[in-house]
N, C-alpha and C. Protein backbone atom coordinates (compact mmCIF):
# COMPACT_ATOMS: atom_id res chain seq x y z
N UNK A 1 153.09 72.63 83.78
CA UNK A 1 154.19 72.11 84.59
C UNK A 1 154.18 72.76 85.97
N UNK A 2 153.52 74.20 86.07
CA UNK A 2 154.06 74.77 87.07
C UNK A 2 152.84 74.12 87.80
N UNK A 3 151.51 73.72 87.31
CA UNK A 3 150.66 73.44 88.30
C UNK A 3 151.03 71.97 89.66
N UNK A 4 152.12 71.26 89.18
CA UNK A 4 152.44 70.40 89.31
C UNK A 4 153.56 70.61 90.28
N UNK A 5 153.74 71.89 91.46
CA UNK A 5 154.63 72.23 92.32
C UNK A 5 153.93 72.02 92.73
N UNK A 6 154.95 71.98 94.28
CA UNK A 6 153.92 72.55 95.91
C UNK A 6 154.42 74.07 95.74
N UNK A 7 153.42 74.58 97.00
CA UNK A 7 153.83 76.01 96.92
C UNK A 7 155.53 76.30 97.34
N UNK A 8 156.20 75.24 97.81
CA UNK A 8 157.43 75.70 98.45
C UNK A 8 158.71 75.51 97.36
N UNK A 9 158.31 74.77 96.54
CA UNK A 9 158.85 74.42 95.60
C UNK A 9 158.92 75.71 94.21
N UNK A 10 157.66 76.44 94.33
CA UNK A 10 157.36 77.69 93.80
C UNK A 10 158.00 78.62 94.20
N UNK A 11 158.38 78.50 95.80
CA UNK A 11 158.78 79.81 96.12
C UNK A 11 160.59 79.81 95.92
N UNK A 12 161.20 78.33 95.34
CA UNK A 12 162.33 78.49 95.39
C UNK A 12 162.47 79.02 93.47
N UNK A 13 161.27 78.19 92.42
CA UNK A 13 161.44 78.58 91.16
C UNK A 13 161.60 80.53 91.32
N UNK A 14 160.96 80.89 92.05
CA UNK A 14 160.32 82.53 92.07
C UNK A 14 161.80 83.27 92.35
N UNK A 15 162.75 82.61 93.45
CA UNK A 15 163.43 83.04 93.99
C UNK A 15 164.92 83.24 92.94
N UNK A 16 164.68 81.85 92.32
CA UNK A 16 165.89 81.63 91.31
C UNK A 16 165.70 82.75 90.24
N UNK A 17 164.32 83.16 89.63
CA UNK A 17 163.65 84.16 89.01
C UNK A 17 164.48 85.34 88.93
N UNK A 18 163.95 85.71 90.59
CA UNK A 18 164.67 87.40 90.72
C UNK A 18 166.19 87.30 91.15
N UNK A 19 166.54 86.10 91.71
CA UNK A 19 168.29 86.24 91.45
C UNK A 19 168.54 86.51 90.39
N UNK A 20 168.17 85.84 89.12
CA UNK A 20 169.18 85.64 87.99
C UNK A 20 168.66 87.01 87.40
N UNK A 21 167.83 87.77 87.89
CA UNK A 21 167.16 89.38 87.30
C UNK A 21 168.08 89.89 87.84
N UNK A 22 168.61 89.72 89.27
CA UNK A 22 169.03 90.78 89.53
C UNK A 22 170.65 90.57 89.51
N UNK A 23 171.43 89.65 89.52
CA UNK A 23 172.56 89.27 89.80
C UNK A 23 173.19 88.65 88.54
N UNK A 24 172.25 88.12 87.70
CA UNK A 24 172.95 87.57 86.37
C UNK A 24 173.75 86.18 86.30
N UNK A 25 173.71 85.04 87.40
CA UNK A 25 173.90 84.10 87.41
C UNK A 25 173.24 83.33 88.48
N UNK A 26 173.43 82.15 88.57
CA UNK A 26 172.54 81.08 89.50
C UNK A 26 173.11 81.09 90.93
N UNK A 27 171.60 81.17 91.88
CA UNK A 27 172.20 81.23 92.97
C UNK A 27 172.72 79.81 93.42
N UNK A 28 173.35 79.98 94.94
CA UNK A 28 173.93 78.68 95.32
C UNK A 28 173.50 78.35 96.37
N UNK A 29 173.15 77.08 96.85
CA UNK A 29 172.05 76.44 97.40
C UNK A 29 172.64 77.29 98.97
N UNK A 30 173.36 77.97 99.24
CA UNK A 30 173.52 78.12 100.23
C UNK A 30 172.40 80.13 100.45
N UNK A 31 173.14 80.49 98.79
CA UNK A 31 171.70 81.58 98.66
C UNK A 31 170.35 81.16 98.78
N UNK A 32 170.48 80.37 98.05
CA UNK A 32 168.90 79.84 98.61
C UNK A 32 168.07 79.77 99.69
N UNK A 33 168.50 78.76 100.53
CA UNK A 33 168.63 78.62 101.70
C UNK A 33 168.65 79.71 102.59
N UNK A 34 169.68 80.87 102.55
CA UNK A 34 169.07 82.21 103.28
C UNK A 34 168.34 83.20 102.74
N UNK A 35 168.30 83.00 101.40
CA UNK A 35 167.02 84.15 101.14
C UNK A 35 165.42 83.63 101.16
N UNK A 36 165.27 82.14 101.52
CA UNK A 36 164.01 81.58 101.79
C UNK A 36 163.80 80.97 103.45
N UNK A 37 165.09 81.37 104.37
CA UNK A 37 164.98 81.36 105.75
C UNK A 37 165.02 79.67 105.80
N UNK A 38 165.56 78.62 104.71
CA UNK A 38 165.33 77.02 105.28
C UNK A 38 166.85 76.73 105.75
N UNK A 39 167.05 75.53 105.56
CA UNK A 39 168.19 75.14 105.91
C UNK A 39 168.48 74.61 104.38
N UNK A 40 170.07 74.43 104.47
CA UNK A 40 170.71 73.97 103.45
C UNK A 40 170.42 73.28 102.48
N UNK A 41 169.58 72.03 103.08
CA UNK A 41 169.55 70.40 102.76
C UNK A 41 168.34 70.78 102.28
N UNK A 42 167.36 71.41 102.79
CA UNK A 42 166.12 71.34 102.15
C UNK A 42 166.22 72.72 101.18
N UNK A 43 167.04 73.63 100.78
CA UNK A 43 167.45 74.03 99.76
C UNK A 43 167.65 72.87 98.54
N UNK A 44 168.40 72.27 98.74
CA UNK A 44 169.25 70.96 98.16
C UNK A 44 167.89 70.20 97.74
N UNK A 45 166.78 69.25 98.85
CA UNK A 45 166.03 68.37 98.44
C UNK A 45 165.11 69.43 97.31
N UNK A 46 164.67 70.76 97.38
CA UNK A 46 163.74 71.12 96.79
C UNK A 46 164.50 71.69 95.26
N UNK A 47 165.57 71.97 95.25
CA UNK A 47 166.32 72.00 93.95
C UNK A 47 166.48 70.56 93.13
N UNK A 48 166.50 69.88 93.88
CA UNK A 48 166.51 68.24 93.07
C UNK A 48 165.03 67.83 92.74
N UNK A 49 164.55 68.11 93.74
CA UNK A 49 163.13 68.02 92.78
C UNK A 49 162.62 68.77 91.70
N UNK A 50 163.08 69.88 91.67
CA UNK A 50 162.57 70.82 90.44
C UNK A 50 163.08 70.57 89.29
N UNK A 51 164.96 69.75 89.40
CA UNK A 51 165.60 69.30 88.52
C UNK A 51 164.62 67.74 87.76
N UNK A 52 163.98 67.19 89.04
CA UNK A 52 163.06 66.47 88.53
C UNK A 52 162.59 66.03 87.20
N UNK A 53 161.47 67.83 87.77
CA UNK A 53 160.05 68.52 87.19
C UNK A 53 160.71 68.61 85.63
N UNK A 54 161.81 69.03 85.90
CA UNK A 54 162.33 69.63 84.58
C UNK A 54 162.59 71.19 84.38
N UNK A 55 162.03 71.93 85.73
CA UNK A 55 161.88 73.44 85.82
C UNK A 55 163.17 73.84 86.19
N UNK A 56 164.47 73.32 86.51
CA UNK A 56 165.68 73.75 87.44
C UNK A 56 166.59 73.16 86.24
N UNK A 57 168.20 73.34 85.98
CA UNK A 57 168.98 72.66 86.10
C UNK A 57 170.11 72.52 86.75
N UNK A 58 170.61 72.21 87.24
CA UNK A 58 171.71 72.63 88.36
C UNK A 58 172.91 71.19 88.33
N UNK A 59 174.10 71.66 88.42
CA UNK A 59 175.03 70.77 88.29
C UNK A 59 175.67 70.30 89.88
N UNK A 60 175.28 69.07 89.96
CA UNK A 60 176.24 68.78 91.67
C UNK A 60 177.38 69.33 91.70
N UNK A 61 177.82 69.54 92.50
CA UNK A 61 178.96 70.22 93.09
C UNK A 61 179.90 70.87 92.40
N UNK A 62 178.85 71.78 91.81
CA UNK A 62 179.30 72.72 91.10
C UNK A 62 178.72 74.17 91.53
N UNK A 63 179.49 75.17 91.86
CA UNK A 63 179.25 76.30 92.36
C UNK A 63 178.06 77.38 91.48
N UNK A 64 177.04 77.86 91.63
CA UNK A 64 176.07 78.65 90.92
C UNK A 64 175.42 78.42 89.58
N UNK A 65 175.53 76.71 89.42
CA UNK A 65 174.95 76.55 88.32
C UNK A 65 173.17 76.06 87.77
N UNK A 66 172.57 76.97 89.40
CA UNK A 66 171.17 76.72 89.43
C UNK A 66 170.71 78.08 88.30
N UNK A 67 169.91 77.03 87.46
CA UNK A 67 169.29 78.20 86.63
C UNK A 67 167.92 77.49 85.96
N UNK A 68 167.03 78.45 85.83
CA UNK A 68 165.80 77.91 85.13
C UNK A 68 165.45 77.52 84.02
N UNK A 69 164.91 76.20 83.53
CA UNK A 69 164.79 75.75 82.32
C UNK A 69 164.66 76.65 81.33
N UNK A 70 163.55 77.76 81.60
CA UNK A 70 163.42 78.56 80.57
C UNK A 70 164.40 79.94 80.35
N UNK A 71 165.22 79.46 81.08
CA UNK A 71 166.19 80.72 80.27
C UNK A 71 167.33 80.16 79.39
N UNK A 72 167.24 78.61 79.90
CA UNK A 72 167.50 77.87 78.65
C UNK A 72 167.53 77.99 77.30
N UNK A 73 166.19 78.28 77.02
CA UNK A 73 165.20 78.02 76.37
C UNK A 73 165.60 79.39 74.91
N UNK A 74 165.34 80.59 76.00
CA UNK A 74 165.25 81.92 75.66
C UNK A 74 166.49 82.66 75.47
């Protein structure tokens, strides 16, 4: 599955990674967005795509509910 990112799309799975290591819940597209230097929206388009992939799940307009499939899982 993961071969099936772009790299930028990787760097937001990676990012969601060490948030939820270090903070214990999902960041919010607006964390996103400044801890990967983009803007908002393309926070937003690259979280909807991962929700896609199947690697993200995240609830619209709902505050910090980006989290990774596999902690789902685990």
């Amino acid at each position: 599955m993961m071969a099936d990112l772009t790299e930028r799309q990787s760097e937001v799975v990676e990012f969601v990674r060490e948030w939820w290591a270090e903070h214990g819940y999902g960041p919010s597209m607006q964390d996103i967005a400044d801890g990967l230097t983009i803007s908002r929206a393309s926070a937003h388009q690259r979280v909807r795509a991962l929700a896609k992939h199947g690697v993200l799940h995240y609830r619209p307009h709902t505050c910090r509910t980006t989290r990774l499939t596999e902690i789902d899982k685990g």
